[in-house]
Protein backbone atom coordinates (compact mmCIF):
# COMPACT_ATOMS: atom_id res chain seq x y z
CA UNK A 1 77.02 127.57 132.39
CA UNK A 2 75.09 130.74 131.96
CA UNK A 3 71.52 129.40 131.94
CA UNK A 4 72.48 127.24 134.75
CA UNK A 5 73.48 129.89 136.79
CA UNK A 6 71.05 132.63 136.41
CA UNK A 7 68.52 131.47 138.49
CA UNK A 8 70.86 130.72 141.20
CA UNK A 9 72.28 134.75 140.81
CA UNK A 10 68.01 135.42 141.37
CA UNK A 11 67.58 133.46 144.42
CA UNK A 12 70.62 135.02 145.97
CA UNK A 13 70.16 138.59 145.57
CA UNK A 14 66.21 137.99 146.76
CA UNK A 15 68.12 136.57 149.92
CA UNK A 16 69.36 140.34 150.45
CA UNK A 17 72.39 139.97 152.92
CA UNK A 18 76.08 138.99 152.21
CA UNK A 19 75.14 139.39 148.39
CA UNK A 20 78.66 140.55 147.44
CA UNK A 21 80.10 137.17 149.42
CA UNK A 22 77.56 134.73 148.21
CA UNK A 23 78.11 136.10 144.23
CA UNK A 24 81.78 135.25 144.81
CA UNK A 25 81.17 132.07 146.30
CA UNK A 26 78.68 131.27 143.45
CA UNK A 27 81.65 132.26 141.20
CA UNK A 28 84.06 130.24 142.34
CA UNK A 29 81.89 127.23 142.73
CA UNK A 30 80.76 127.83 138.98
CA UNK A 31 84.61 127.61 137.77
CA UNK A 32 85.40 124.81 140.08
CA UNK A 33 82.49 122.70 137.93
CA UNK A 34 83.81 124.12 134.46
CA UNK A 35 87.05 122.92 135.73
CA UNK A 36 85.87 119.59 136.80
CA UNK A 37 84.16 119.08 133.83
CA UNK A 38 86.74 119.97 131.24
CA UNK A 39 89.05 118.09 133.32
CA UNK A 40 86.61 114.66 132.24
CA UNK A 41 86.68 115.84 128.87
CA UNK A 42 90.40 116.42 128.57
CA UNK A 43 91.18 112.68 129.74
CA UNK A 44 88.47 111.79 127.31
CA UNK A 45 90.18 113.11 124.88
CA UNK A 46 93.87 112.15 125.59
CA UNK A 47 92.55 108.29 126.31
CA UNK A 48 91.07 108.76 122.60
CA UNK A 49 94.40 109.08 121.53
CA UNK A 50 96.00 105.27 122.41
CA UNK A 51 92.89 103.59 122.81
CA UNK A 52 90.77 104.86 119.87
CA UNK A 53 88.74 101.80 119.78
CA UNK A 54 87.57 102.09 122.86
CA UNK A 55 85.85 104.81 122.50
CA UNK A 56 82.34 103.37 123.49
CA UNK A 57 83.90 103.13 127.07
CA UNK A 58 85.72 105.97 127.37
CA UNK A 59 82.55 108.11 126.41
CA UNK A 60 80.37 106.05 129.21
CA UNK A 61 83.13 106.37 132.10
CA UNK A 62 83.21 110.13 130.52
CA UNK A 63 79.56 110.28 131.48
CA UNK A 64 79.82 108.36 134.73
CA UNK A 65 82.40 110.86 135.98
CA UNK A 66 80.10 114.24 135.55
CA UNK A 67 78.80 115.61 138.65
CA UNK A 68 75.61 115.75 139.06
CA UNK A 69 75.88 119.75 139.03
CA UNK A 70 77.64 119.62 135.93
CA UNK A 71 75.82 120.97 132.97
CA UNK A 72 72.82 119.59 131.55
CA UNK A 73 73.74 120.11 127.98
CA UNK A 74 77.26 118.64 128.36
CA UNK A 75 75.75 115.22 129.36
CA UNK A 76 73.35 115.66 126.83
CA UNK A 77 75.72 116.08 124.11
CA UNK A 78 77.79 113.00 125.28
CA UNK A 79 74.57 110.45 125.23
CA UNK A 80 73.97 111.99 121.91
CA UNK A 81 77.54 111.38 120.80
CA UNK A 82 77.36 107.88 121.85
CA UNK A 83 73.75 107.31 120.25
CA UNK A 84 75.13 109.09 116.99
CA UNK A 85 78.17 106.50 116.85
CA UNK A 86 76.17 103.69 117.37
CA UNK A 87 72.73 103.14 117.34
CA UNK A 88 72.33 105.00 113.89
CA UNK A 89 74.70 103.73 112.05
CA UNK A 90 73.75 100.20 111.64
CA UNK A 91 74.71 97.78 109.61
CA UNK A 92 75.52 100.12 106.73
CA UNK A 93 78.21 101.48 108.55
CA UNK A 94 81.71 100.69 106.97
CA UNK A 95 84.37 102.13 109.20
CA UNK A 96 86.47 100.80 111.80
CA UNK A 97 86.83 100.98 115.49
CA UNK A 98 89.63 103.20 115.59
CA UNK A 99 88.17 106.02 112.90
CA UNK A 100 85.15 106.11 114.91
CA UNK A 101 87.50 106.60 117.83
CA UNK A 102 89.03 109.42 116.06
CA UNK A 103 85.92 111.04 114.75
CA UNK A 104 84.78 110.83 118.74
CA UNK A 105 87.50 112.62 119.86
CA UNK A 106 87.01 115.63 117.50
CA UNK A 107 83.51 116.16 118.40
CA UNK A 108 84.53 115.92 122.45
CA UNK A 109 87.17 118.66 121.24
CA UNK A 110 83.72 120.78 119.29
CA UNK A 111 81.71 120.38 123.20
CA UNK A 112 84.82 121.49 125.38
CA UNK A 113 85.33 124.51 123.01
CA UNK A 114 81.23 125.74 123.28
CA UNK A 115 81.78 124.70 127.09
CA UNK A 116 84.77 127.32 127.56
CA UNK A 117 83.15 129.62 124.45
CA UNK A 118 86.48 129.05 122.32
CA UNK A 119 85.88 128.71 118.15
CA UNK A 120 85.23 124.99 117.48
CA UNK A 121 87.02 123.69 114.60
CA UNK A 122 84.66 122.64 111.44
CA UNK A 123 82.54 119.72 111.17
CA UNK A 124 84.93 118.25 108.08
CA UNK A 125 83.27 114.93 107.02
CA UNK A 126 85.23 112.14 106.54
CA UNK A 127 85.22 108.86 103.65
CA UNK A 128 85.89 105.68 104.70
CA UNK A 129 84.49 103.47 101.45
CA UNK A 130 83.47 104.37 98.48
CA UNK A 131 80.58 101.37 96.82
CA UNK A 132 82.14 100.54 94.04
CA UNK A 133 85.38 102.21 93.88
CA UNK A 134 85.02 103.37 89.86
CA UNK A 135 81.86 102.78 87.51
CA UNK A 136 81.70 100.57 84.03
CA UNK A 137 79.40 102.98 82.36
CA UNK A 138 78.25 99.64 80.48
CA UNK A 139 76.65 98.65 83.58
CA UNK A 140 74.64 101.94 84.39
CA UNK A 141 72.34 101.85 84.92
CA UNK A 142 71.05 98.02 84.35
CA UNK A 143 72.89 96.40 86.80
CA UNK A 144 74.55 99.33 88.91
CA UNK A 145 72.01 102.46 89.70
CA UNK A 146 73.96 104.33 92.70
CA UNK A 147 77.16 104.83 94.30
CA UNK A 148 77.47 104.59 97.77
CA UNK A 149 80.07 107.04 100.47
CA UNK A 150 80.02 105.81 103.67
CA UNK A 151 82.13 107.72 106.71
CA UNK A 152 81.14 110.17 108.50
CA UNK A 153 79.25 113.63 109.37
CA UNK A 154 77.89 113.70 105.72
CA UNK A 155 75.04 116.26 107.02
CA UNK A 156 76.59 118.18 109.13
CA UNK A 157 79.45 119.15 107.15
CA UNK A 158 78.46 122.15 104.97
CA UNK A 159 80.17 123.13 101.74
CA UNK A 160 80.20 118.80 100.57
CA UNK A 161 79.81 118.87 96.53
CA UNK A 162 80.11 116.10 94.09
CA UNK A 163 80.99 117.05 89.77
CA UNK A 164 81.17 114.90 87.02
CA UNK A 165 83.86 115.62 84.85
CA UNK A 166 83.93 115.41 80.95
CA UNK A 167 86.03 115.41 78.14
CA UNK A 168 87.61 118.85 77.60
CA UNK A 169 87.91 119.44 81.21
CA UNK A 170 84.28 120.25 81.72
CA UNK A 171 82.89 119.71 84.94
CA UNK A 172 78.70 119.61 85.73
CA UNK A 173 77.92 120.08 89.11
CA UNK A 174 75.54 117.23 89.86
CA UNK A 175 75.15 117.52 94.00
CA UNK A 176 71.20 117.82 93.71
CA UNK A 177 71.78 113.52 93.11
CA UNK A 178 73.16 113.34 96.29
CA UNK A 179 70.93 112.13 99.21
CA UNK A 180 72.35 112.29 102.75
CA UNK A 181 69.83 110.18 104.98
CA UNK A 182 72.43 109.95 107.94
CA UNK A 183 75.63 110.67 109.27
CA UNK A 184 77.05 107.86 107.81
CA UNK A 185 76.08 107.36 104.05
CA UNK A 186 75.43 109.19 100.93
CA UNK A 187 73.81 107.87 97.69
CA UNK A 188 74.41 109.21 94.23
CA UNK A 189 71.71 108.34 91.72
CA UNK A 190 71.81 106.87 88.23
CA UNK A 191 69.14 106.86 85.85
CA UNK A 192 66.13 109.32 84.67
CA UNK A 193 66.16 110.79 87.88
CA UNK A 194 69.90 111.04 88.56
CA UNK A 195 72.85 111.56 86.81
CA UNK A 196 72.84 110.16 83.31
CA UNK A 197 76.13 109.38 81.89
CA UNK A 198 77.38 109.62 78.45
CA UNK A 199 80.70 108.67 76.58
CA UNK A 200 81.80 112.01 77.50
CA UNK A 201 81.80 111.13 81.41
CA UNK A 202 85.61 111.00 82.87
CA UNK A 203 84.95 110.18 86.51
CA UNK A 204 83.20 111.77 89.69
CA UNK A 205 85.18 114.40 92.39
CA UNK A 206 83.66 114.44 95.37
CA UNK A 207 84.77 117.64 97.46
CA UNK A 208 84.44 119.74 100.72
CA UNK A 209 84.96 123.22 101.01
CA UNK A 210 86.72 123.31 97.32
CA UNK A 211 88.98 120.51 98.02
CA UNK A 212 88.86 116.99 96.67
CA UNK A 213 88.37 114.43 98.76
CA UNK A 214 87.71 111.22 96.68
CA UNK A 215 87.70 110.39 93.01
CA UNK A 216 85.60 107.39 91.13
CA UNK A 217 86.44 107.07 87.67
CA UNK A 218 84.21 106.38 84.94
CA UNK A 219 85.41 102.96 82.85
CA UNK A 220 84.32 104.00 78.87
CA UNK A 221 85.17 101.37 76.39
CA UNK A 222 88.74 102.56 75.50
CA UNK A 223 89.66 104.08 79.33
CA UNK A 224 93.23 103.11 80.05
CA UNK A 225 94.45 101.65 83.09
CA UNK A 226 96.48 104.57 85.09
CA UNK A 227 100.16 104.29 86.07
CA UNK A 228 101.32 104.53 89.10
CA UNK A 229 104.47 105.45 91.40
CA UNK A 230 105.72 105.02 94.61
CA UNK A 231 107.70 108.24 96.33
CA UNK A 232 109.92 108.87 99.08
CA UNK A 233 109.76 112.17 100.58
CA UNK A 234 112.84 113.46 102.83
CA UNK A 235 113.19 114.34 106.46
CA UNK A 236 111.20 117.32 107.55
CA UNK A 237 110.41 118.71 110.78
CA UNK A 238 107.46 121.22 112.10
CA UNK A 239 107.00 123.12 115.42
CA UNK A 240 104.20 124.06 117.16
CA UNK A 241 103.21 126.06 119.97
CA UNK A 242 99.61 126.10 120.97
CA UNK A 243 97.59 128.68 122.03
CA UNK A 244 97.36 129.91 126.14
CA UNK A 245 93.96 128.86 126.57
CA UNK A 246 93.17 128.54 130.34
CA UNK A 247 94.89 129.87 133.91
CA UNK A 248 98.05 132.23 134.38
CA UNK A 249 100.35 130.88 131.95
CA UNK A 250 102.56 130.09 133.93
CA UNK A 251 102.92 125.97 135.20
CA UNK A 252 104.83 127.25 138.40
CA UNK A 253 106.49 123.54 138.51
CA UNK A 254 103.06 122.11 138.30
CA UNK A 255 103.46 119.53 135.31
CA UNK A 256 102.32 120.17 132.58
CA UNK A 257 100.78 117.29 131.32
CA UNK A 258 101.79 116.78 127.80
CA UNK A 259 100.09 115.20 125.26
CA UNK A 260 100.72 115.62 121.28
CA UNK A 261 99.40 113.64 118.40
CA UNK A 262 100.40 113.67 114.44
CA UNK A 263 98.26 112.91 112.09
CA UNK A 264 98.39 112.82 108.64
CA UNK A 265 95.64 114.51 106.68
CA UNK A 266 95.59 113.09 103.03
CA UNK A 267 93.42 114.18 99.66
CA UNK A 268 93.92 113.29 96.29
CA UNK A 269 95.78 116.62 96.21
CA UNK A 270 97.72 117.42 99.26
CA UNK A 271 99.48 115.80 102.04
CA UNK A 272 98.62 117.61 105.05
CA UNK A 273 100.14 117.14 108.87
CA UNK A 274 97.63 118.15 111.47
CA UNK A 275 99.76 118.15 115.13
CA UNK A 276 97.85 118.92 118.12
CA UNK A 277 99.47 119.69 121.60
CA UNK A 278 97.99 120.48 125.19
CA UNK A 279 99.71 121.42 127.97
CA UNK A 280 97.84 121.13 131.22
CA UNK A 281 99.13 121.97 135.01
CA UNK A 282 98.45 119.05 137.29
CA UNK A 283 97.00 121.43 139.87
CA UNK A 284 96.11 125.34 140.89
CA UNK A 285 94.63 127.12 138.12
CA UNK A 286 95.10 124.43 135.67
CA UNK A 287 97.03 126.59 133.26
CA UNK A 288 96.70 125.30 129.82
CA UNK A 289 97.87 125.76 126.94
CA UNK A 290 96.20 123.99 123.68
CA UNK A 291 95.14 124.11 119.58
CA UNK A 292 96.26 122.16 116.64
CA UNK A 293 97.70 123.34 113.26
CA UNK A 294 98.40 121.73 109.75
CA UNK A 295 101.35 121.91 107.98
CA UNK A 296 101.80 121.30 104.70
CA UNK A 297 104.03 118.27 103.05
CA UNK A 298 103.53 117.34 99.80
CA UNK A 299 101.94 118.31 97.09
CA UNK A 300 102.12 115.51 93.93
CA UNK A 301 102.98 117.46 90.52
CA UNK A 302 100.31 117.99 87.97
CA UNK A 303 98.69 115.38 86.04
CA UNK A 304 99.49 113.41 89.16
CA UNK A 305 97.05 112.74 92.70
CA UNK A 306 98.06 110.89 95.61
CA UNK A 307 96.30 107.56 95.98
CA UNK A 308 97.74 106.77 99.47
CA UNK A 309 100.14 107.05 102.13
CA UNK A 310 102.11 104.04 102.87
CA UNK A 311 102.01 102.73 107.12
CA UNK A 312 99.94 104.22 109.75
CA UNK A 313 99.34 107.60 109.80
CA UNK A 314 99.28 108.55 113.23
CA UNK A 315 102.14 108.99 116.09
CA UNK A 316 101.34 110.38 119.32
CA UNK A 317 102.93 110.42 122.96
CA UNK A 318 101.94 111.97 126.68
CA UNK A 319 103.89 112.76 129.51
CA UNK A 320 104.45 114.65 132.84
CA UNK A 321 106.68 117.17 132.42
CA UNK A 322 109.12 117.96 135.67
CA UNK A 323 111.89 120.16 134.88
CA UNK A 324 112.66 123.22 132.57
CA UNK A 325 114.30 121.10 130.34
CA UNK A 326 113.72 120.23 127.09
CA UNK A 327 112.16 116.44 126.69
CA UNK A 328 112.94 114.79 123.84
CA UNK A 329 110.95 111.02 122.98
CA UNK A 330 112.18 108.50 119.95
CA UNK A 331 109.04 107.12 118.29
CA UNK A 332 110.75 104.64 116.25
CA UNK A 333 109.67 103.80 112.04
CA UNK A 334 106.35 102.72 113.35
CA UNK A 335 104.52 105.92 112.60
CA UNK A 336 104.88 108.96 110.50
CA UNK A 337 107.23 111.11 113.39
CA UNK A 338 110.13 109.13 114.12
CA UNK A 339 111.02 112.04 117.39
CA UNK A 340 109.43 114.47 119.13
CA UNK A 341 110.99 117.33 121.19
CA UNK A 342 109.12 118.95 123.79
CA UNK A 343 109.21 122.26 126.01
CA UNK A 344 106.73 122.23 128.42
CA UNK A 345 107.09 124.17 131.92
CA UNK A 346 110.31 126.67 131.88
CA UNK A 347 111.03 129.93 134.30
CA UNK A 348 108.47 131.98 134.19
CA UNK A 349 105.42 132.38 131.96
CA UNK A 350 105.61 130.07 128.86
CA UNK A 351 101.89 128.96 127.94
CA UNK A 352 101.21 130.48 124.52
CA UNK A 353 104.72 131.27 124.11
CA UNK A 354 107.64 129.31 124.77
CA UNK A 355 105.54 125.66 125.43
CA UNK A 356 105.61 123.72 122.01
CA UNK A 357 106.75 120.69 120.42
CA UNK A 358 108.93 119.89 117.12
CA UNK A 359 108.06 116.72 115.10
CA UNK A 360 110.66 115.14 113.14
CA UNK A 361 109.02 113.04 110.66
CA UNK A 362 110.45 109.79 109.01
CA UNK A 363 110.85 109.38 105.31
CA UNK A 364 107.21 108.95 104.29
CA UNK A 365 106.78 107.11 100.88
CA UNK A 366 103.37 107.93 99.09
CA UNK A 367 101.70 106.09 96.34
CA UNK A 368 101.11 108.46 93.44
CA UNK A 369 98.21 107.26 90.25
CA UNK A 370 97.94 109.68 86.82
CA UNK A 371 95.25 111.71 86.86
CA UNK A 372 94.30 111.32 83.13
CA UNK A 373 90.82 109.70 81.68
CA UNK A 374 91.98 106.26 82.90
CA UNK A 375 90.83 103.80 85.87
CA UNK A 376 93.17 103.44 88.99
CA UNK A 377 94.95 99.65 88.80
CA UNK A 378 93.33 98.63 92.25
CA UNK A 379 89.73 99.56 91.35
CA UNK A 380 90.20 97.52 88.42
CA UNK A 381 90.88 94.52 91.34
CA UNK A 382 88.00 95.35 93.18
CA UNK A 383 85.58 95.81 90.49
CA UNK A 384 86.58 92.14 89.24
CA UNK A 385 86.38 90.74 92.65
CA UNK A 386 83.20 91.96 92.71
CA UNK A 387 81.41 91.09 89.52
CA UNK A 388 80.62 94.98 88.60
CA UNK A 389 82.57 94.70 85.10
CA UNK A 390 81.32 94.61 82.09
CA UNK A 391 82.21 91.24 79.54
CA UNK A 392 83.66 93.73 76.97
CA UNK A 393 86.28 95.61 79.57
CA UNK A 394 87.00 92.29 81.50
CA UNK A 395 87.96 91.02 77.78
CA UNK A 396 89.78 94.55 77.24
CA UNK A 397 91.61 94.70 80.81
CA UNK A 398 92.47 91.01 81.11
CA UNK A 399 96.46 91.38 81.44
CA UNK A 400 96.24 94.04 83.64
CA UNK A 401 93.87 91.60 85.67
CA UNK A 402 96.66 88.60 84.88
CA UNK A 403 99.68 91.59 86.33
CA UNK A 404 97.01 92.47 89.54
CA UNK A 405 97.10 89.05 90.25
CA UNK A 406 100.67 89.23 91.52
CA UNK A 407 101.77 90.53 94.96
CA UNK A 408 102.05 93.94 94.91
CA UNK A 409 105.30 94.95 97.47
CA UNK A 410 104.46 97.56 100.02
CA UNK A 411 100.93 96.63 100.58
């Protein structure tokens, strides 16, 4: 609000009189609008979390509900978030309703943390599709000259590589072959002027900020079909207690309002659980208390990467709190937390300290494929579905194709 403000701060002191009693007023009428306005963005945010696919509406009633005092840049950034999520993507797009939801939500999270000058977390881009799924060298670069990424925040995310591993466990960093013409896709050359493969080429990692995010194998004449496994990992539980980031930190029987989502954050080489809480009084100061956290869960042994997690990967659940109780909610099997137990307002001061909630997750079961020079079993499906393999490894993989052909339980 700074640059809103200062010319207001001129005008009064020229005014001469009462200048002590008009700053305050100023003051307080500056906090009652960062109030208002995080107040938009916080029910922005928590209707992100159940109704992630309307996000195009939420963002618009978002916009509707800033005063026209509110800052400038705040209802800048929210038209821009909305052009961003739709206009440019286009028909290339190749993500779903509720990811774009998701990836919504996060950014409102990056313009309420400038807003109140808190860190912002990282832009961390995210894959939705990968065009195709593995590569028959046999086809490259005739009939198949790029792959394609598509998800989201490909150039603004810093720190995004992409290596082509070899035989001997040599990797060539071939990133320079990446283009990045929007948000929303990234194309990696073949040819003269991109990467040229050989029968040395394993497959591609694709990676941000040192840690793998995708992997497309490379199918070489004698490239094996990978085994996989399905896992069942026990019982766990994780607590949280978020930060104190606004008021007194104390709720004084005012709420909170509680809202906490799970979500499960997988790559190829960890299983991750990222819980966020907030903790808002209903009134007063609006004491708040608010941050997110990931907690580790699984990590597959070596020569092993996960491939995916089985069910949906998100649980989340909002209330009013109205005692100094503990509050404890049964999700069910339908998500990854089957309960979650809550402390929200107690005696005293407790944002930052004693406010937090426990997750208890159910038995998650994860789908685990061999690492080793060989081509995952379900991008050997697609690929054939598809028309992108070659005669000679259609002729080579044909009874896998014959066993893919079968229902495969759990999916």
């Amino acid at each position: 609000m700074a640059r809103g403000v200062l010319p207001i701060l001129l005008a009064v002191i020229v005014a001469g009189c009462g200048i002590a009693e008009k700053i305050q007023d100023l003051t307080t009428r500056v906090e009652d609008l960062t109030t208002q306005t995080v107040n938009v963005l916080d029910d922005a945010i928590a209707a992100l979390e159940t109704q992630s696919a309307a996000w195009q509406s939420i963002l618009q009633e978002a916009q509707a509900r800033l005063t026209a005092d509110a800052q400038s840049t705040i209802r800048n950034e929210l038209a821009n978030l909305v052009s961003r999520s739709v206009a440019q993507a286009g028909i290339e797009f190749r993500c779903n309703a509720d990811f774009i939801g998701a990836r919504v939500r996060q950014h409102l999270i990056r313009i309420k943390a400038g807003l109140l000058g808190q860190p912002a977390p990282p832009v961390e881009p995210a894959l939705c599709q990968v065009v195709p799924v593995a590569v028959d060298r046999a086809l490259v670069p005739g009939r198949l000259t790029h792959v394609e990424f598509y998800g989201y925040d490909f150039t603004a995310a810093a720190n995004l590589a992409v290596f082509l591993e070899r035989t001997g466990g040599t990797r060539v960093n071939v990133t320079d072959k990446l283009d990045r013409p929007t948000h929303y896709a990234m194309t990696l050359k073949f040819g003269p002027t991109g990467v040229q493969l050989d029968a040395a080429s394993n497959r591609f990692v694709l990676e941000w900020d040192n840690r793998q995010i995708s992997t497309i194998a490379v199918i070489q004449p004698a490239t094996p079909v990978c085994q996989s496994r399905l896992v069942t990992l026990p019982t766990t539980r994780v607590t949280f207690a978020p930060p104190h980031t606004r008021g007194n930190a104390d709720f004084s029987g005012n709420g909170p309002r509680v809202t906490a989502m799970v979500t499960l954050v997988t790559t190829a080489q960890e299983l991750r659980a990222r819980v966020y809480m907030r903790a808002r009084e209903t009134e007063h100061d609006w004491t708040t208390a608010e941050g997110m956290r990931e907690f580790p869960l699984f990590v597959p042994d070596p020569g092993w990467r996960i491939e995916r997690v089985v069910g949906n990967q998100v649980s989340t659940h909002s209330y009013t709190d109205g005692d100094h109780a503990m509050d404890s909610f049964d999700l069910g099997s339908g998500g990854p937390v089957r309960r979650l137990d809550f402390v929200g307002d107690t005696r005293g001061n407790e944002a930052g300290t004693r406010t937090q909630v426990e997750a208890t997750f159910n038995p998650l079961r994860v789908e685990l494929v061999q690492t080793a020079d060989c081509v995952a079993a379900g991008a050997v499906r697609v690929l054939q579905d598809r028309g992108l393999l070659s005669g000679p490894a259609r002729l080579r993989l044909a009874p896998f194709l014959r066993d893919l052909a079968r229902p495969t339980p759990g999916r």
